[in-house]
Protein backbone atom coordinates (compact mmCIF):
# COMPACT_ATOMS: atom_id res chain seq x y z
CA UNK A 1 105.10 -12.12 71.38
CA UNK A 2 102.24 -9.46 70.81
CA UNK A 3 103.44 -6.24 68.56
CA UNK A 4 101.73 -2.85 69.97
CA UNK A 5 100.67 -0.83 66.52
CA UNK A 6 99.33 2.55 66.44
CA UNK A 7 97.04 4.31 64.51
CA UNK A 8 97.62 7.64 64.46
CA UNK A 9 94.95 8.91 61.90
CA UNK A 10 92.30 6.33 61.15
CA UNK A 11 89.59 8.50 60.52
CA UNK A 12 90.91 8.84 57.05
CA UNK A 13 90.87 4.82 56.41
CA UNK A 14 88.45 2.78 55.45
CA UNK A 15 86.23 1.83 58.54
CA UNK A 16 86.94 -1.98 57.87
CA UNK A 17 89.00 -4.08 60.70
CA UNK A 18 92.34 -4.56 59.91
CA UNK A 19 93.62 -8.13 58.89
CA UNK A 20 96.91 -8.29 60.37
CA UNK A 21 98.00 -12.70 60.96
CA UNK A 22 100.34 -11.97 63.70
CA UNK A 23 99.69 -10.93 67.38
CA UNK A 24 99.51 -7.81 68.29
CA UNK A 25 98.07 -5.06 70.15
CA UNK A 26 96.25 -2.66 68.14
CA UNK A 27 95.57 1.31 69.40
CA UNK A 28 93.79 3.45 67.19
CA UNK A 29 92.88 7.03 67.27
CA UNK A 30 90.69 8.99 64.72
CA UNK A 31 92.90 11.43 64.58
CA UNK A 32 96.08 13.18 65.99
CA UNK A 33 96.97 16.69 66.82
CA UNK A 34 100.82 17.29 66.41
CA UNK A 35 101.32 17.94 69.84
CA UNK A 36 99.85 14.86 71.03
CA UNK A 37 101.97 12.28 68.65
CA UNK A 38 104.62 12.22 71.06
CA UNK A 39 103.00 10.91 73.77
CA UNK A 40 100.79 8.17 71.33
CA UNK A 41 103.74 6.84 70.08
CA UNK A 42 105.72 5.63 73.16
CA UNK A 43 106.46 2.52 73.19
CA UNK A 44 104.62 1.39 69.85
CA UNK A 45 106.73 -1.18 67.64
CA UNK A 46 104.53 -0.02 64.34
CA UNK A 47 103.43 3.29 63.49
CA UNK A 48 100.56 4.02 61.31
CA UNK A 49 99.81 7.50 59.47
CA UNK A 50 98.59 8.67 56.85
CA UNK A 51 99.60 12.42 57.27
CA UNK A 52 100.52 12.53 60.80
CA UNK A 53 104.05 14.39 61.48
CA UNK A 54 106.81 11.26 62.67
CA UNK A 55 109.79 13.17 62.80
CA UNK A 56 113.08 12.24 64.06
CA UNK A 57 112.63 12.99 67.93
CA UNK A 58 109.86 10.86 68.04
CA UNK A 59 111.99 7.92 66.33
CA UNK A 60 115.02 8.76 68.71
CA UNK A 61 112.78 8.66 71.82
CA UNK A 62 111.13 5.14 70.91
CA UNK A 63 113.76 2.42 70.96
CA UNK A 64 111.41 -0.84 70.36
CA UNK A 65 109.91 1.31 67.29
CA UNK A 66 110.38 -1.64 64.29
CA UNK A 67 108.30 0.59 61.30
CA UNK A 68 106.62 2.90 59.97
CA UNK A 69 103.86 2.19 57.50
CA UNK A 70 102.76 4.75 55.76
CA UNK A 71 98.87 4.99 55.01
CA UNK A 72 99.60 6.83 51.40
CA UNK A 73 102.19 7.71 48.82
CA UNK A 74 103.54 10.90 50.09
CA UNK A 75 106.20 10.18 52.64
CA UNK A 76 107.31 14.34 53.38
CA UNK A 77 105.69 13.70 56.82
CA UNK A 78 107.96 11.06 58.27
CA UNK A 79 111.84 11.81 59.09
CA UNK A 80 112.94 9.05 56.77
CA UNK A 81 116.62 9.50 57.52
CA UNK A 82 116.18 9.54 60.75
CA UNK A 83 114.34 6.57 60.21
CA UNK A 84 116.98 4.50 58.17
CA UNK A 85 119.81 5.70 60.65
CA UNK A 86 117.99 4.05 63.29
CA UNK A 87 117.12 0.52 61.56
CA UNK A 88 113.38 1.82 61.16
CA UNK A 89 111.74 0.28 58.22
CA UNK A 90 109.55 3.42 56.48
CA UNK A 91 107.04 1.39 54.11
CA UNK A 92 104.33 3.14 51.97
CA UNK A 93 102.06 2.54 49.30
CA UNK A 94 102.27 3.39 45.56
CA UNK A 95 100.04 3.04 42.50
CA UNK A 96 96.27 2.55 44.62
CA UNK A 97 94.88 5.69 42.93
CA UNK A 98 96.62 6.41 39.92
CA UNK A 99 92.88 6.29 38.22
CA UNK A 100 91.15 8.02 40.94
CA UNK A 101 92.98 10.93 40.95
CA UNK A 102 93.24 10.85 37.24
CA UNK A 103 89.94 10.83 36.66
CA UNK A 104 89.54 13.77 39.52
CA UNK A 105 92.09 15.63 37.53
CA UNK A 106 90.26 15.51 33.88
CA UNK A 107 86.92 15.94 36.07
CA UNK A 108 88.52 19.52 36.70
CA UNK A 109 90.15 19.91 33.11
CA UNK A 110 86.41 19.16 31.74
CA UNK A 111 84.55 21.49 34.44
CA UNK A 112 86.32 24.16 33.78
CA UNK A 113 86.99 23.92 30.10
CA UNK A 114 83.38 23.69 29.29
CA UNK A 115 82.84 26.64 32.25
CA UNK A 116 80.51 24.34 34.29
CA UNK A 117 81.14 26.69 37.29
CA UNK A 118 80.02 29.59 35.83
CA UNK A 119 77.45 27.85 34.31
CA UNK A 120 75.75 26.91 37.72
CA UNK A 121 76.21 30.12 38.93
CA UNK A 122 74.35 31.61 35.58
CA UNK A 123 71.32 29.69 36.41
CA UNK A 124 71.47 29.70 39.94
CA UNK A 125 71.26 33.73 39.72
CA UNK A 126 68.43 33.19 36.96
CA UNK A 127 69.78 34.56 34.27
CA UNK A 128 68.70 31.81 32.09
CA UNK A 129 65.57 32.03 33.02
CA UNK A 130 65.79 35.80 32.05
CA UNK A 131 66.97 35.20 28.55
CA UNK A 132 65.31 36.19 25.34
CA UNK A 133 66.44 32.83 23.58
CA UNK A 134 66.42 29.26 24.62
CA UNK A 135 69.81 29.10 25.50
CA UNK A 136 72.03 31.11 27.92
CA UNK A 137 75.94 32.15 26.64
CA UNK A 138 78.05 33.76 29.50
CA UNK A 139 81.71 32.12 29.51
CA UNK A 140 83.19 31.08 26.36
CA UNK A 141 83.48 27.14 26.24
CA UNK A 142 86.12 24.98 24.62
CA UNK A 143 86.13 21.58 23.35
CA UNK A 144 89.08 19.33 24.48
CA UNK A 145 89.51 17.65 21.19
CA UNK A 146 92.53 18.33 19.56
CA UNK A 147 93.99 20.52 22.37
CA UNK A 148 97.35 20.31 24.20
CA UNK A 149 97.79 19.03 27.56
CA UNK A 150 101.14 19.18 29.15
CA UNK A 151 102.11 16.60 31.79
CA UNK A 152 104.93 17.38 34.67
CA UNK A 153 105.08 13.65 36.26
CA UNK A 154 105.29 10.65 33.95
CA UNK A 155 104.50 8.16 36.67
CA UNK A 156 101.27 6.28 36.90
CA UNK A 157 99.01 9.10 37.71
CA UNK A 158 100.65 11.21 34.79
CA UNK A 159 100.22 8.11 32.37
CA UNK A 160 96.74 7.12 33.30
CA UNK A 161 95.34 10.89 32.79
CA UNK A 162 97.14 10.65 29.37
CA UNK A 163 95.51 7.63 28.40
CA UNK A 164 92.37 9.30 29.25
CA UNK A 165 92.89 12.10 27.47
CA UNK A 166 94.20 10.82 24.42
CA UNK A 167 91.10 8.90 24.39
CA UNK A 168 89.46 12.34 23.66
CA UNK A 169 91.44 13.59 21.00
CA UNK A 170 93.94 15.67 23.35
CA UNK A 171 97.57 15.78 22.13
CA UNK A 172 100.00 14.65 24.57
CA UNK A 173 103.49 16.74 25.97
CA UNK A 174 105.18 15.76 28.80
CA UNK A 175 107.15 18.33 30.36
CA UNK A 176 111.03 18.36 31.60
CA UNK A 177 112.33 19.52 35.28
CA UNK A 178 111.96 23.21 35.44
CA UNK A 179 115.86 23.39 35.95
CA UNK A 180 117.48 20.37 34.13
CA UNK A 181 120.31 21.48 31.60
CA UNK A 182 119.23 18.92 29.04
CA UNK A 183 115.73 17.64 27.65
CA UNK A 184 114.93 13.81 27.86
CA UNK A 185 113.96 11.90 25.06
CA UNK A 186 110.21 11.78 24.90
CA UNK A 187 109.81 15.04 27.12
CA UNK A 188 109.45 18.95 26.07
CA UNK A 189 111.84 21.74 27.61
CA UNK A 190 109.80 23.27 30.72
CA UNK A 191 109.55 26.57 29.00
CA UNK A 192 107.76 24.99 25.73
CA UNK A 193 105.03 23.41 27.66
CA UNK A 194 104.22 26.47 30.15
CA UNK A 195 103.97 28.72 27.00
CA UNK A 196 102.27 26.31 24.86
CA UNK A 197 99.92 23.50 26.54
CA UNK A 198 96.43 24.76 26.96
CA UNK A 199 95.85 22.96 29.64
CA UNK A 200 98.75 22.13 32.16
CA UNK A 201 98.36 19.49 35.02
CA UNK A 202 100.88 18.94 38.14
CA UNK A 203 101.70 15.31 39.26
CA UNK A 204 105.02 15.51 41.06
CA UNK A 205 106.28 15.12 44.35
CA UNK A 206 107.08 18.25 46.31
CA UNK A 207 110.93 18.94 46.70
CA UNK A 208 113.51 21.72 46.91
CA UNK A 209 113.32 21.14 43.16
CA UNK A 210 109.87 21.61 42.61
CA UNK A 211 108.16 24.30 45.07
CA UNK A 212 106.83 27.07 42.86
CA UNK A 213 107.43 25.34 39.67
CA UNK A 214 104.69 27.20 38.83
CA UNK A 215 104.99 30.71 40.23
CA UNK A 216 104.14 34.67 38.83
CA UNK A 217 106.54 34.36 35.48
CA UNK A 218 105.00 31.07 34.57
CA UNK A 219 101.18 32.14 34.80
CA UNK A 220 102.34 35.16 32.92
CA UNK A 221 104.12 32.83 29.99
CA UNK A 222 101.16 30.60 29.50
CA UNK A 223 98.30 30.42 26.84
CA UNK A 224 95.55 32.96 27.10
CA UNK A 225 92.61 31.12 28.07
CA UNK A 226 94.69 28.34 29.67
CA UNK A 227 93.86 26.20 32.60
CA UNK A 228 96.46 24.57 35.48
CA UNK A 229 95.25 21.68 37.19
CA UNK A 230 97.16 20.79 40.40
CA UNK A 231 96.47 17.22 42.11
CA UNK A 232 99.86 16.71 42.98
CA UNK A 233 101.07 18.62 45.93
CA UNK A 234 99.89 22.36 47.08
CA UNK A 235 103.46 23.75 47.30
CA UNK A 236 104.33 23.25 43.63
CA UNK A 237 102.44 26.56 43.02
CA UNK A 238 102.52 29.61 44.46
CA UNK A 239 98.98 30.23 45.50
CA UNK A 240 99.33 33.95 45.86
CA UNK A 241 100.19 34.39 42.28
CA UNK A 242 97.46 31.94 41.04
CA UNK A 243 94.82 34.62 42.86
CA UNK A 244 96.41 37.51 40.94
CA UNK A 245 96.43 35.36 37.55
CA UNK A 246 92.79 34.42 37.95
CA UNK A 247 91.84 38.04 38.94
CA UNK A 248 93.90 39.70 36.11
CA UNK A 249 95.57 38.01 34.42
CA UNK A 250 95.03 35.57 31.51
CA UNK A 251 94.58 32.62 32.58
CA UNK A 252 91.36 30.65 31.39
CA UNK A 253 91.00 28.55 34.94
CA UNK A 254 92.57 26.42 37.74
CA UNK A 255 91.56 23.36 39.35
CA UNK A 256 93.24 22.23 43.07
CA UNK A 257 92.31 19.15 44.91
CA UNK A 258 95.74 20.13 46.77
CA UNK A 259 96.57 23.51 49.05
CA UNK A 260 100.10 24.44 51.02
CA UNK A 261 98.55 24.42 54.25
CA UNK A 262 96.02 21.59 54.78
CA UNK A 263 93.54 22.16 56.48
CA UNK A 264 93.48 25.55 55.31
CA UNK A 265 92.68 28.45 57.19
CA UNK A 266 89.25 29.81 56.63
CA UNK A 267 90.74 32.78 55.19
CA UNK A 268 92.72 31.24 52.60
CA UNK A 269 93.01 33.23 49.46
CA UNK A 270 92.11 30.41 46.86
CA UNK A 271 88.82 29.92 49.44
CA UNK A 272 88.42 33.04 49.54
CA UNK A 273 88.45 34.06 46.40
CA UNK A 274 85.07 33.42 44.91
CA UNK A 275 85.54 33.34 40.73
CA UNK A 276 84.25 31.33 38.58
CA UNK A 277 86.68 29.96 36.51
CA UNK A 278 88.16 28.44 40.04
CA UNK A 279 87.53 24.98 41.28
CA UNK A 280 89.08 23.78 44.85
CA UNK A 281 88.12 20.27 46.35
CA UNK A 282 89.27 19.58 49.82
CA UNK A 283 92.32 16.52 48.59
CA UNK A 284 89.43 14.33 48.09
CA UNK A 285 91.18 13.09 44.30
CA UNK A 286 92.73 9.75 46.21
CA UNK A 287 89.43 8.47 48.24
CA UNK A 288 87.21 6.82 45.81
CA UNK A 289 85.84 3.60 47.54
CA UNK A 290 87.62 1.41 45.57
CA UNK A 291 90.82 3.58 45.59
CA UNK A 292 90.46 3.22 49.76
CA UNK A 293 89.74 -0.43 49.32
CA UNK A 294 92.93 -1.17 48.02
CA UNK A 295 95.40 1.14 49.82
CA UNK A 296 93.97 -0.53 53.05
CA UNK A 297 94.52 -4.23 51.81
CA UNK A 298 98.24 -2.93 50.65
CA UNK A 299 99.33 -1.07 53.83
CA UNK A 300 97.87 -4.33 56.02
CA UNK A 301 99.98 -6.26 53.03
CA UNK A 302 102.73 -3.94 53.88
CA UNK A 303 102.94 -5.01 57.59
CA UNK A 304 101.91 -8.59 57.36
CA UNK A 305 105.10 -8.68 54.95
CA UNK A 306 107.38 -6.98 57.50
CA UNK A 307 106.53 -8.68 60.49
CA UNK A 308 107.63 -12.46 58.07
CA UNK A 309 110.62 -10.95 57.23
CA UNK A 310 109.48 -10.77 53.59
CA UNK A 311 110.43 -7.86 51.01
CA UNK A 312 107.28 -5.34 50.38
CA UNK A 313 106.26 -2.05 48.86
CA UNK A 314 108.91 -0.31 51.24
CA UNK A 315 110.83 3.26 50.04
């Protein structure tokens, strides 16, 4: 018996041919607007995404629909409940870029801790080239060594960005829920780190919990000088606030690889907003070649695993 999948975004995987050891019939599109998902998805057994909307409509209307394998870790996208109440598996895959997007994330804490931005822009306007000495001083530069960093999200992205910056001399918080009544053993109240880390870097999921973590009272509380790096999700910081705190306020810099809205309007205020203690990449943090290497080998693991009736990497 052949198995229909389909690919609903496969512009964003690795351009390698799948190695699925079952029949099947495979449909794949490069990408997927939301109002043509419905139609893409009849009658497909698997689903593939990677940030396509499956919500629970979709699920209701597609009886034969077996799973849903998600091309990433985030699973916000998919209707999991809806999922679950209707026998769907929802599978997706966890750990593939813990070092990318570490590494992405202390590539921002470095940038803008040593004020490469405004750096470039010095010379790029010539003012180098215009000074009376050798060197050029604009923006005052830190070292990292012996600093603070505080940590919201202890899993493997968290831990592998702490290993990394231990490795430079950085001390080490990690920082409680921003509501819990108690403080875990090992972690800092949510207040202590927001007024105390100089440099403060988001890796949690995005729940009712968490949106705005960070919002206009917390940018206010923190360090003068200090930077927030966000790699996590764009909703656990209110963006509108970050523009005011980088304009007036105190804060030393921020580096995003994540917005709210995604693809963001061209007249997003973080885009913009064109300061140079302000780094934005486009959610790029995840796609090193290797880190794409291996989430495609573990999401065709994923499947291959379902469709023997073994356990997998499944929510």
């Amino acid at each position: 018996m052949t198995t229909r999948i389909v690919v609903l975004d496969r512009g964003t995987l690795p351009q390698r041919p799948f190695a699925f050891d079952f029949p099947h019939e495979l449909v794949e599109y490069a990408h997927t607007r939301p109002e043509e998902t419905a139609t893409r998805v009849a009658d497909a057994e698997i689903i593939i995404t990677n940030k396509v909307t499956v919500d629970a409509a979709m699920i209701e209307a597609n009886p034969h629909l077996k799973m849903i394998a998600i091309a990433a870790t985030g699973f916000e996208h998919v209707d999991v409940a809806a999922a679950k109440q209707k026998g769907v598996v929802v599978s997706n895959i966890r750990a593939y870029g813990n070092d990318a997007v570490a590494e992405h994330a202390f590539m921002l804490m470095m940038a803008l801790m040593r004020q490469l931005p405004a750096y470039q822009r010095d010379v790029a306007a010539g003012l180098w080239s215009q000074s009376p000495y050798f060197c050029h001083f604009g923006a005052p530069i830190h070292d990292v060594n012996g600093k603070t960093l505080g940590i919201f999200g202890r899993g493997g992205i968290g831990q592998a960005l702490a290993r990394r910056a231990e490795a430079f001399g950085m001390n080490i918080i990690w920082g409680e829920h921003k509501y819990a009544a108690t403080c875990r053993e090992g972690y800092v109240p949510f207040e202590t780190v927001i007024r105390t880390a100089d440099v403060i870097s988001l890796h949690c999921p995005l729940n009712q919990h968490t949106r705005h973590m960070i919002a206009e009272s917390e940018l206010q509380q923190m360090k003068a000088g200090a930077v927030l790096i966000n790699v996590g999700r764009g909703g656990l910081v209110d963006e509108q606030a970050l523009v005011a705190a980088l304009k007036y306020g105190q804060l030393g810099g921020a580096g995003f690889d994540v917005l709210t809205e995604e693809p963001p309007p061209a007249d997003h205020p973080l885009l913009k907003t064109r300061l140079p203690h302000l780094i934005v990449t486009p959610h790029m943090a995840w796609g090193s070649v290797e880190a794409m290497d291996r989430l495609f080998d573990m999401l065709a693991d994923n499947i291959n695993a379902f469709m023997r009736g073994q356990a997998q990497s499944c929510l």
